[in-house]
N, C-alpha and C. Protein backbone atom coordinates (compact mmCIF):
# COMPACT_ATOMS: atom_id res chain seq x y z
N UNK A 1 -42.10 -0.29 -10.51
CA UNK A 1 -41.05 0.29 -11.33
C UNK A 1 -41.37 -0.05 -12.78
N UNK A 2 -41.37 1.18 -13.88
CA UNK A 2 -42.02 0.40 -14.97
C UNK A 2 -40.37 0.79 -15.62
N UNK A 3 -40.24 0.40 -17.17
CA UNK A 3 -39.25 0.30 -17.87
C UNK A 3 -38.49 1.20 -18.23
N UNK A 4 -38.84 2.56 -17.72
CA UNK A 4 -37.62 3.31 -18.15
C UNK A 4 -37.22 3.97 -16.94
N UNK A 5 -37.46 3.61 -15.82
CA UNK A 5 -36.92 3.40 -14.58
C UNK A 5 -36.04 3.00 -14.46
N UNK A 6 -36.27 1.58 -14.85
CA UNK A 6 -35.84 0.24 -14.82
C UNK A 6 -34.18 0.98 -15.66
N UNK A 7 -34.80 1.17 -16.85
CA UNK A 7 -33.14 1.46 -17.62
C UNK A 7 -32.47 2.68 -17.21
N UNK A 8 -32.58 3.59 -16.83
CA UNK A 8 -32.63 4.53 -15.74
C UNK A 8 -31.29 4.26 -14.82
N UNK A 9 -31.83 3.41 -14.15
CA UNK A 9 -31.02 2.56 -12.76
C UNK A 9 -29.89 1.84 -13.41
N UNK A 10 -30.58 1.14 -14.43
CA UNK A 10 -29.30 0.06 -14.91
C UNK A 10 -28.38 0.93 -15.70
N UNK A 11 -28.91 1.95 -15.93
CA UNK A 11 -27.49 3.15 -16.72
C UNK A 11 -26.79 3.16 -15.88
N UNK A 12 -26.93 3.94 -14.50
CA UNK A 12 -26.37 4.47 -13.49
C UNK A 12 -25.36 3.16 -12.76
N UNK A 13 -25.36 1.76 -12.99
CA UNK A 13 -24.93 0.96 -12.79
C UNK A 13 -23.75 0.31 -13.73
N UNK A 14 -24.56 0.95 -15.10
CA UNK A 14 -23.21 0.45 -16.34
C UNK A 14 -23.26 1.94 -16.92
N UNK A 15 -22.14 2.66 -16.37
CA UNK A 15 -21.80 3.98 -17.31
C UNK A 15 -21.07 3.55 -18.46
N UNK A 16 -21.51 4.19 -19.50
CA UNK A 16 -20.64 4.05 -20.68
C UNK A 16 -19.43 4.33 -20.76
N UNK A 17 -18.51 4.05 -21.65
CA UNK A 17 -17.24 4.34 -21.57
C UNK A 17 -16.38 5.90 -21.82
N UNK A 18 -17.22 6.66 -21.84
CA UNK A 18 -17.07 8.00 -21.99
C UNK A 18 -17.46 8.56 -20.16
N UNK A 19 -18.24 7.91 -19.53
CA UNK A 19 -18.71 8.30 -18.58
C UNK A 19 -17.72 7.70 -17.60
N UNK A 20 -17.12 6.38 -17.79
CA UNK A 20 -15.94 5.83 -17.12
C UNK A 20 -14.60 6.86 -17.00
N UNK A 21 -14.03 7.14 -18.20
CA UNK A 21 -13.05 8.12 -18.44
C UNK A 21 -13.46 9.19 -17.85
N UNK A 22 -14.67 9.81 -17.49
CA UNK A 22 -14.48 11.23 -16.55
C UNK A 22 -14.61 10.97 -15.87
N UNK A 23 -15.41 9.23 -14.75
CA UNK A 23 -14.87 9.05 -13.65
C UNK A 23 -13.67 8.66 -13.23
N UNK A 24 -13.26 8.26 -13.76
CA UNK A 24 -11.57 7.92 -13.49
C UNK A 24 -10.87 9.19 -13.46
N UNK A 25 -10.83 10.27 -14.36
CA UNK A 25 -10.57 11.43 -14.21
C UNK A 25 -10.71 12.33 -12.96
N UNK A 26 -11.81 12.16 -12.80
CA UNK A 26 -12.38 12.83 -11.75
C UNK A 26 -11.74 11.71 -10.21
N UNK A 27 -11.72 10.99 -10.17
CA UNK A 27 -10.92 10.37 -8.97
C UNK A 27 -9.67 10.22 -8.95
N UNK A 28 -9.23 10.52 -10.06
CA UNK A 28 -7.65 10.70 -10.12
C UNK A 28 -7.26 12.12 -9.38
N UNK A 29 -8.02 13.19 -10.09
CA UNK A 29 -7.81 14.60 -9.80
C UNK A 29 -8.07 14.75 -8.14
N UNK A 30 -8.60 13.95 -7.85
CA UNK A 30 -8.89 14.01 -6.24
C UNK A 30 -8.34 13.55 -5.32
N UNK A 31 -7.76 12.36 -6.00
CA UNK A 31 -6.59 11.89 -5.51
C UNK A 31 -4.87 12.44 -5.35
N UNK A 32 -5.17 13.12 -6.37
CA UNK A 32 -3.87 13.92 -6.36
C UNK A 32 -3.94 14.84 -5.38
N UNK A 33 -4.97 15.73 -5.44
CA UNK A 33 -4.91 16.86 -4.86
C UNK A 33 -5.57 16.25 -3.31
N UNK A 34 -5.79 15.03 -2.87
CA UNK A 34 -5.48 14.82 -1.15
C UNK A 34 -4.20 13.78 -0.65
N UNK A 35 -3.59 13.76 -1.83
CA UNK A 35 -2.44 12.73 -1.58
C UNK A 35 -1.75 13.53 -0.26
N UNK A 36 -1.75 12.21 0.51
CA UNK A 36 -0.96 12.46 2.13
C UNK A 36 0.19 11.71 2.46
N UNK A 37 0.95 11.72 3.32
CA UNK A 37 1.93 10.64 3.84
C UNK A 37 1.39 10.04 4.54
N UNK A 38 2.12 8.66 5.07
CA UNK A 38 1.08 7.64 6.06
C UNK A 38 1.04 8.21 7.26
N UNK A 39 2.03 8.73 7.34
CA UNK A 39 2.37 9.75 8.93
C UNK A 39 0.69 10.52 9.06
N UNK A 40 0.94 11.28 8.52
CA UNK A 40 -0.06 12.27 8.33
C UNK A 40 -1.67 11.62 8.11
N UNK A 41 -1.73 10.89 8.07
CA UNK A 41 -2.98 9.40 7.80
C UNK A 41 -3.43 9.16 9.33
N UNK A 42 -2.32 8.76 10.09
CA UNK A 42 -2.26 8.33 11.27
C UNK A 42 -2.67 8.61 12.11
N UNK A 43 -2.03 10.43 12.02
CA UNK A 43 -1.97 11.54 12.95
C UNK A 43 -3.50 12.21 12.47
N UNK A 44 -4.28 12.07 11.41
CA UNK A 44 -5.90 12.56 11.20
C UNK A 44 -6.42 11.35 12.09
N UNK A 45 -6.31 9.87 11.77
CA UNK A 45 -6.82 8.99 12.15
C UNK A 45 -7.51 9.14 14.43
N UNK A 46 -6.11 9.86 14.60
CA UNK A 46 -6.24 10.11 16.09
C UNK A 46 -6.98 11.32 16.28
N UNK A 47 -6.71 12.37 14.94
CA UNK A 47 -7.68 13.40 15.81
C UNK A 47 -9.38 12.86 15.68
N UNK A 48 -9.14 11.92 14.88
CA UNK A 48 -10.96 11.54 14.65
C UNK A 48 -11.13 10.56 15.68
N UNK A 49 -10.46 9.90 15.97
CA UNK A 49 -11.23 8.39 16.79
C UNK A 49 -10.20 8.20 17.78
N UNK A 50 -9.39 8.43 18.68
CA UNK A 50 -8.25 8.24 19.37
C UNK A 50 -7.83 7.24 19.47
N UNK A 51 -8.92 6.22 20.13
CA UNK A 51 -9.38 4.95 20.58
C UNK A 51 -8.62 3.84 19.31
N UNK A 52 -9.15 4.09 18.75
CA UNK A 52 -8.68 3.33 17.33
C UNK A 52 -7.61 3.44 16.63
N UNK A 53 -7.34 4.98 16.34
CA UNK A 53 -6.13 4.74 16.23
C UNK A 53 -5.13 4.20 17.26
N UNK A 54 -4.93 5.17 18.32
CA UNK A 54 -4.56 3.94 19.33
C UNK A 54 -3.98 2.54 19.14
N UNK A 55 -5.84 1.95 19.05
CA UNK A 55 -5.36 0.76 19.21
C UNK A 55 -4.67 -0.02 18.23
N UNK A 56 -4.85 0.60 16.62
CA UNK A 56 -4.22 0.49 15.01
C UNK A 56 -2.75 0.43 15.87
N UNK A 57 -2.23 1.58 16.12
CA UNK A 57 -0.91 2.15 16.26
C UNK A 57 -0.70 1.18 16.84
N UNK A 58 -1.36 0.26 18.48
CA UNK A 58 -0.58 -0.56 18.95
C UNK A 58 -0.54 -2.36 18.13
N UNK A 59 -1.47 -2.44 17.27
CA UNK A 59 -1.19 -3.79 16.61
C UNK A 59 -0.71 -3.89 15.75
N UNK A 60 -0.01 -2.54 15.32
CA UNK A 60 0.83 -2.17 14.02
C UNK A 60 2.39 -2.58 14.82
N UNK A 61 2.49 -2.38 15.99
CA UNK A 61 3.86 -1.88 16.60
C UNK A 61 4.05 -3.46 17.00
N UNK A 62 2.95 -4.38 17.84
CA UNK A 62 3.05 -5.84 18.14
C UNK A 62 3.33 -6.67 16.74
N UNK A 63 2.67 -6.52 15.51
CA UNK A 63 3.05 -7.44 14.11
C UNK A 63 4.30 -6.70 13.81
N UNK A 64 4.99 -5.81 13.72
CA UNK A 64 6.28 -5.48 13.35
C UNK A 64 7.40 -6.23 14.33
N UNK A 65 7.18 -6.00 15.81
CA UNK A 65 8.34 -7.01 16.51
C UNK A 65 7.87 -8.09 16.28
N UNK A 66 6.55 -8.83 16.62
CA UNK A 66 6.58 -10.25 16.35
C UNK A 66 7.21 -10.75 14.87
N UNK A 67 6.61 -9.95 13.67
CA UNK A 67 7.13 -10.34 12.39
C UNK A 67 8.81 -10.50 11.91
N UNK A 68 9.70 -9.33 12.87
CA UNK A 68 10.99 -9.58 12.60
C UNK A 68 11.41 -10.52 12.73
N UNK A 69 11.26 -11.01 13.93
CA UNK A 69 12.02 -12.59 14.44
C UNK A 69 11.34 -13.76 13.19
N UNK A 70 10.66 -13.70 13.04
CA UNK A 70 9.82 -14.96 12.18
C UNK A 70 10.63 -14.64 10.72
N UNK A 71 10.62 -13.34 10.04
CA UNK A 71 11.21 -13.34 8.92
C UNK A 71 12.65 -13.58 8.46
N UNK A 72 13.47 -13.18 9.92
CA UNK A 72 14.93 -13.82 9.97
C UNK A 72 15.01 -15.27 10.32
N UNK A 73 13.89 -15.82 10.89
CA UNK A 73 14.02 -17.39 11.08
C UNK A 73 13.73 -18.10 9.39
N UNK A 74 12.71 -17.52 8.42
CA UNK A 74 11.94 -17.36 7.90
C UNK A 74 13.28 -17.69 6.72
N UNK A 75 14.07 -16.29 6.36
CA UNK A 75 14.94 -16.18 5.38
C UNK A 75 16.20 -17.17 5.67
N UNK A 76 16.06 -17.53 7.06
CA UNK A 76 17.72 -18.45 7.76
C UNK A 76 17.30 -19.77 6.75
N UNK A 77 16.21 -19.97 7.03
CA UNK A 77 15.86 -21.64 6.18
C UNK A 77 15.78 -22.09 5.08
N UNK A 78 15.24 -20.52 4.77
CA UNK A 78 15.28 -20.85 2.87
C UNK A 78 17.00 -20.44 2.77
């Protein structure tokens, strides 16, 4: 790799601050326009991997009952 390779790469690593602002731009605009509900997150999540979501959905559903009881014991003490 000789030296303007070298700076090349290390551009592409430190964009300038003009190049920051149209990436931020540019991931904002993309963000907007795939903004979803979590519902709707969930329900892609299963058509891609079942399995996983699945199993998400069921350790989401076990830390919510286990967590209630602990946070009313939790808030009783303080």
């Amino acid at each position: 790799m000789n030296e303007s390779e070298l700076a090349g790469t290390w551009a592409a690593l430190e964009p300038t601050a003009q190049q920051r602002r149209r990436i931020e731009a540019r991931v904002r605009e993309w963000h907007e326009a795939h903004e979803s509900s979590l519902a709707g997150e969930w329900l892609e999540l299963l058509k891609v991997n079942p399995i996983a979501g699945l199993s998400f959905a069921a350790v989401a559903a076990c830390l919510v009952l286990i967590a209630t009881p602990l946070n009313w014991v939790a808030f009783a003490v303080l």
